[in-house]
Protein backbone atom coordinates (compact mmCIF):
# COMPACT_ATOMS: atom_id res chain seq x y z
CA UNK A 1 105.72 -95.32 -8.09
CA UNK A 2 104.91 -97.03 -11.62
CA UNK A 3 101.41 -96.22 -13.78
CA UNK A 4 100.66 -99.40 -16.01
CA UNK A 5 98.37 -98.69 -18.39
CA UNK A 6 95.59 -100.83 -19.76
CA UNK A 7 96.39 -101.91 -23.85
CA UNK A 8 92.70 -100.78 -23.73
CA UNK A 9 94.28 -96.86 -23.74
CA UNK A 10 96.00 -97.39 -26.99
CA UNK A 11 93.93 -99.38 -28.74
CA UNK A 12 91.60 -97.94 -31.97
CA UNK A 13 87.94 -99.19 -31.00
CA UNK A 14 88.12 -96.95 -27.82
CA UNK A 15 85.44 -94.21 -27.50
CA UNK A 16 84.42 -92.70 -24.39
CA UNK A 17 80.10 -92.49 -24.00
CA UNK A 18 78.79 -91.18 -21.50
CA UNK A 19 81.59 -90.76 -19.51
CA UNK A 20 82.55 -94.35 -19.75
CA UNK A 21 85.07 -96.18 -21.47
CA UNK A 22 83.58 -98.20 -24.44
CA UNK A 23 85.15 -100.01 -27.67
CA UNK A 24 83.30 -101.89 -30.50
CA UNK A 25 83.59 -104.78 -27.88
CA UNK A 26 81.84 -103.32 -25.27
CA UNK A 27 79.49 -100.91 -26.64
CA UNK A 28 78.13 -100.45 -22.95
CA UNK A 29 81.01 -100.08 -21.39
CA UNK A 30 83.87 -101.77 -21.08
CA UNK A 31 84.26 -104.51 -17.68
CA UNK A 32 86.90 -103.78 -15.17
CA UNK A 33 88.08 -107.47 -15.35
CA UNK A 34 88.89 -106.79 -19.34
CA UNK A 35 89.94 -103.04 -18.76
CA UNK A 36 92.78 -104.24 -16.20
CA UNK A 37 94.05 -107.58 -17.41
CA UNK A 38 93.87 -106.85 -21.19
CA UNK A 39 95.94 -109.21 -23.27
CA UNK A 40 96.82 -107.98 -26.62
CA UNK A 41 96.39 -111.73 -28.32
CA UNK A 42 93.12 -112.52 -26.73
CA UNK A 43 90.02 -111.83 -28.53
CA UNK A 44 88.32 -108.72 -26.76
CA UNK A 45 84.71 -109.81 -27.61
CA UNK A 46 82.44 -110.28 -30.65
CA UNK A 47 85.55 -111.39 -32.55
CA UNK A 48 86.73 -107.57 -32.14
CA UNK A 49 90.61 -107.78 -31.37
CA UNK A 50 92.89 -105.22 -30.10
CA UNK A 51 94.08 -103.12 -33.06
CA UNK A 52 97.14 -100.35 -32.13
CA UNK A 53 96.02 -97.03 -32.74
């Protein structure tokens, strides 16, 4: 059995609030659709980008 894990997990804007996943993206949370097909070139939202933490 193989875990992939979301680029989301590693990236620096992630915060948990509330006992949901949020980034400087998705300050309310961050959408399943974005969560599970995260691409590491594509801008996340409001120009925010994924940044390795």
């Amino acid at each position: 059995m193989s875990v992939i894990l979301s680029k989301c997990a590693e990236c620096t804007h992630l915060y948990a609030e509330d006992k949901k996943l949020s980034c400087k993206a998705f300050p309310e949370g961050i959408p399943f659709e974005v969560f599970k097909d995260a691409d590491e070139d594509k801008e996340c939202n409001n120009g925010i980008k994924f940044e390795r933490d």
